[in-house]
C-alpha atoms as a PDB file:
ATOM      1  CA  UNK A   1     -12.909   7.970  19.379  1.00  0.00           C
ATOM      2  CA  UNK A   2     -12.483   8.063  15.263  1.00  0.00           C
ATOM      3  CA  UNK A   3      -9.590   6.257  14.422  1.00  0.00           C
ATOM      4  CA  UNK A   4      -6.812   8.427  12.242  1.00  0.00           C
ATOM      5  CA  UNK A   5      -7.054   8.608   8.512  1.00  0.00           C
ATOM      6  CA  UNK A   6      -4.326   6.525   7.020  1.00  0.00           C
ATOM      7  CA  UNK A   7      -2.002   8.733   4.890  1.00  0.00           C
ATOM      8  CA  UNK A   8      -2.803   8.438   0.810  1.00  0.00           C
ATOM      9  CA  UNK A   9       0.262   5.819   0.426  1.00  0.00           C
ATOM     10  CA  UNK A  10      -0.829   3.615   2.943  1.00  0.00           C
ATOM     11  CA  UNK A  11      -4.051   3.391   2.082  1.00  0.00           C
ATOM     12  CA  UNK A  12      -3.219   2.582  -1.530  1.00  0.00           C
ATOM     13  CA  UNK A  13      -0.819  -0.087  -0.209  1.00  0.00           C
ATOM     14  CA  UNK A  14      -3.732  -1.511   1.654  1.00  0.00           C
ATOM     15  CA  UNK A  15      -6.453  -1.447  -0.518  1.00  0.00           C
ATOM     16  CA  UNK A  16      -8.019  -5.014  -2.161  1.00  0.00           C
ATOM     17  CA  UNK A  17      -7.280  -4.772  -5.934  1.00  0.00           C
ATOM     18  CA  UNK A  18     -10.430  -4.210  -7.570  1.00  0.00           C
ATOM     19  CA  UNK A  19     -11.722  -1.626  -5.234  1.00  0.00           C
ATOM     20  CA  UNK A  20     -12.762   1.829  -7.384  1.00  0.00           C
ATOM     21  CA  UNK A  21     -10.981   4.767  -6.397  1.00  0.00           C
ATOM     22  CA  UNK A  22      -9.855   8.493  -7.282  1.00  0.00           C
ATOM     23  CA  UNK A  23      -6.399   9.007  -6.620  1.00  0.00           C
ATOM     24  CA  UNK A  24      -5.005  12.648  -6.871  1.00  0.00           C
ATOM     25  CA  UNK A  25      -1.655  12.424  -8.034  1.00  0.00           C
ATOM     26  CA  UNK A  26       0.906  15.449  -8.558  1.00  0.00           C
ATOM     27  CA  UNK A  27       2.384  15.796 -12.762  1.00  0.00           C
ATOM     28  CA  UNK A  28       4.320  18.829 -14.429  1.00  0.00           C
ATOM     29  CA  UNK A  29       1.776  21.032 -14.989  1.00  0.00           C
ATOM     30  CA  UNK A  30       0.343  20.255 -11.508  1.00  0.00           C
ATOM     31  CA  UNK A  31      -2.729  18.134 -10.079  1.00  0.00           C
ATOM     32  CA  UNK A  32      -4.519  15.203 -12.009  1.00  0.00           C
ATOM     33  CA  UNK A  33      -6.817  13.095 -11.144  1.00  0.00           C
ATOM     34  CA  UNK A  34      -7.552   8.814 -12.358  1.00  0.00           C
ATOM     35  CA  UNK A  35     -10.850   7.251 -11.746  1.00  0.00           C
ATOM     36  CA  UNK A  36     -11.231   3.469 -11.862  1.00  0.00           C
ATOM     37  CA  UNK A  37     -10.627   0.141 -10.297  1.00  0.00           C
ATOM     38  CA  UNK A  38      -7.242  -0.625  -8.932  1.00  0.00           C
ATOM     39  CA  UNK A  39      -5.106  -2.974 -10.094  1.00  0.00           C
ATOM     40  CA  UNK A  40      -1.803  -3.175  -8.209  1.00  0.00           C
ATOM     41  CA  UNK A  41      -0.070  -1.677  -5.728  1.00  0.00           C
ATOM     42  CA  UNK A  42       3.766  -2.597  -4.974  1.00  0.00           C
ATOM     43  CA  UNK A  43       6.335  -0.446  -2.519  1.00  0.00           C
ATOM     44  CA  UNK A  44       6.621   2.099  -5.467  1.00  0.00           C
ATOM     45  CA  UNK A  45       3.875   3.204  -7.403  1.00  0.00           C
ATOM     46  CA  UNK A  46       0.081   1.839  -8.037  1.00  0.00           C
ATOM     47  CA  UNK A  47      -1.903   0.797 -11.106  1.00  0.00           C
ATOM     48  CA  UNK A  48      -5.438   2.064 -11.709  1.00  0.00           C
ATOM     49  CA  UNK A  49      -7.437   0.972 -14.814  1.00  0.00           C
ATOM     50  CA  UNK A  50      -9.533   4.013 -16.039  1.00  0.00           C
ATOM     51  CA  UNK A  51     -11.655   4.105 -18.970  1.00  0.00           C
ATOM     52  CA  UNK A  52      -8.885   5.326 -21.265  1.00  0.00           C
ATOM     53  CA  UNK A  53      -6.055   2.929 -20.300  1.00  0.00           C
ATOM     54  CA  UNK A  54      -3.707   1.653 -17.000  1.00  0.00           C
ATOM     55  CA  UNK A  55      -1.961   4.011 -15.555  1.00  0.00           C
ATOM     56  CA  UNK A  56       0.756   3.912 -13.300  1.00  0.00           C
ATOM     57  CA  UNK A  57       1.281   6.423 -10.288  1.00  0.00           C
ATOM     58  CA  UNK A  58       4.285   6.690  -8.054  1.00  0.00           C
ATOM     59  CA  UNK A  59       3.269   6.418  -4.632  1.00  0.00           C
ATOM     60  CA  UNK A  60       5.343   9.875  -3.854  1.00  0.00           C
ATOM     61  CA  UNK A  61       3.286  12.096  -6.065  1.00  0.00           C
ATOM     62  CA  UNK A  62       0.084  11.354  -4.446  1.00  0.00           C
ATOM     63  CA  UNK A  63      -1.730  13.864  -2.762  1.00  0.00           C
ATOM     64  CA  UNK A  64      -5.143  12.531  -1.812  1.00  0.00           C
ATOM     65  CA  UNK A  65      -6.737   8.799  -2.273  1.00  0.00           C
ATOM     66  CA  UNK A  66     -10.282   7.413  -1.377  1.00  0.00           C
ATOM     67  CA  UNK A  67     -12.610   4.782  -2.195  1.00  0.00           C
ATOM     68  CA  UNK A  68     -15.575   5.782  -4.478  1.00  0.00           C
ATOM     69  CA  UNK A  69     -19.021   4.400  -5.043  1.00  0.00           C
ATOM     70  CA  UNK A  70     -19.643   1.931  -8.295  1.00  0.00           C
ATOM     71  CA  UNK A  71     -20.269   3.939 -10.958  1.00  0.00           C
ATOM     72  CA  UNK A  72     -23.825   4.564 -11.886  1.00  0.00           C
ATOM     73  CA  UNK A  73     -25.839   2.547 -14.479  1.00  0.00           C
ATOM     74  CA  UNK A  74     -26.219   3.649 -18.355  1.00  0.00           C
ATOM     75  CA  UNK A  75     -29.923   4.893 -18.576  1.00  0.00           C
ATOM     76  CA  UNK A  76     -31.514   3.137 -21.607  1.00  0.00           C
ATOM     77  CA  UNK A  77     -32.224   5.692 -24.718  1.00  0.00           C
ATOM     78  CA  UNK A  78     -35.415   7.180 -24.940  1.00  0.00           C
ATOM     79  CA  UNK A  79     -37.927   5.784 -26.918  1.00  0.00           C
END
Protein backbone atom coordinates (compact mmCIF):
# COMPACT_ATOMS: atom_id res chain seq x y z
CA UNK A 1 0.00 0.00 0.00
CA UNK A 2 1.86 3.55 -1.03
CA UNK A 3 0.73 6.05 1.17
CA UNK A 4 -0.99 9.32 -0.71
CA UNK A 5 1.14 12.16 -1.88
CA UNK A 6 0.59 15.10 0.37
CA UNK A 7 -0.82 18.06 -1.65
CA UNK A 8 2.09 20.88 -2.61
CA UNK A 9 0.87 23.16 0.50
CA UNK A 10 1.13 20.62 2.93
CA UNK A 11 4.14 19.42 2.11
CA UNK A 12 5.73 22.86 2.16
CA UNK A 13 4.13 23.38 5.59
CA UNK A 14 5.86 20.24 6.66
CA UNK A 15 9.08 20.37 5.36
CA UNK A 16 12.42 20.98 7.88
CA UNK A 17 13.80 24.43 6.88
CA UNK A 18 16.90 23.85 5.15
CA UNK A 19 15.72 21.05 3.00
CA UNK A 20 16.45 21.96 -1.03
CA UNK A 21 13.52 22.05 -3.07
CA UNK A 22 11.82 23.20 -6.49
CA UNK A 23 8.64 24.69 -5.94
CA UNK A 24 6.42 25.50 -9.05
CA UNK A 25 4.56 28.43 -8.30
CA UNK A 26 1.82 30.19 -10.61
CA UNK A 27 2.83 34.42 -11.63
CA UNK A 28 1.17 36.73 -14.40
CA UNK A 29 2.64 35.54 -17.24
CA UNK A 30 2.14 31.94 -15.99
CA UNK A 31 4.47 29.10 -14.42
CA UNK A 32 7.92 29.77 -12.62
CA UNK A 33 9.95 27.83 -11.01
CA UNK A 34 12.68 28.63 -7.51
CA UNK A 35 15.42 26.28 -6.72
CA UNK A 36 17.11 26.37 -3.31
CA UNK A 37 16.98 25.66 0.34
CA UNK A 38 13.93 26.62 2.26
CA UNK A 39 13.74 28.95 4.69
CA UNK A 40 10.27 29.41 6.19
CA UNK A 41 7.08 28.35 5.86
CA UNK A 42 4.06 30.07 7.87
CA UNK A 43 0.02 29.49 7.13
CA UNK A 44 0.49 31.88 4.08
CA UNK A 45 3.24 31.74 1.87
CA UNK A 46 6.97 30.09 2.03
CA UNK A 47 10.51 31.44 1.72
CA UNK A 48 13.09 29.76 -0.51
CA UNK A 49 16.68 31.13 -0.78
CA UNK A 50 17.87 30.70 -4.46
CA UNK A 51 21.04 31.79 -5.82
CA UNK A 52 19.72 35.20 -6.85
CA UNK A 53 17.88 36.25 -3.65
CA UNK A 54 14.76 35.06 -1.03
CA UNK A 55 11.81 34.79 -2.43
CA UNK A 56 8.55 34.59 -1.08
CA UNK A 57 5.65 32.34 -2.53
CA UNK A 58 2.05 32.30 -1.45
CA UNK A 59 1.08 28.97 -0.58
CA UNK A 60 -2.14 29.37 -3.09
CA UNK A 61 -0.16 29.79 -6.25
CA UNK A 62 1.68 26.64 -5.95
CA UNK A 63 1.28 24.06 -8.32
CA UNK A 64 3.85 21.36 -7.69
CA UNK A 65 6.63 21.01 -4.72
CA UNK A 66 9.35 18.27 -4.09
CA UNK A 67 12.50 17.70 -2.43
CA UNK A 68 15.65 17.72 -4.69
CA UNK A 69 19.08 16.22 -4.41
CA UNK A 70 22.18 18.61 -3.09
CA UNK A 71 23.38 20.26 -5.80
CA UNK A 72 26.38 18.86 -7.51
CA UNK A 73 30.03 19.88 -6.79
CA UNK A 74 32.02 22.70 -8.90
CA UNK A 75 34.53 20.61 -11.05
CA UNK A 76 38.00 22.21 -10.58
CA UNK A 77 39.32 24.14 -13.94
CA UNK A 78 41.36 22.34 -16.19
CA UNK A 79 44.84 22.52 -16.02
Amino acid sequence: MTLPTPAPAGFLSSATPGIRLVVRYRIEEGLTDALGHLVSCDGGSCTVRTRQADVVIPLAAVVAAKEVPPAPEKRRPRA
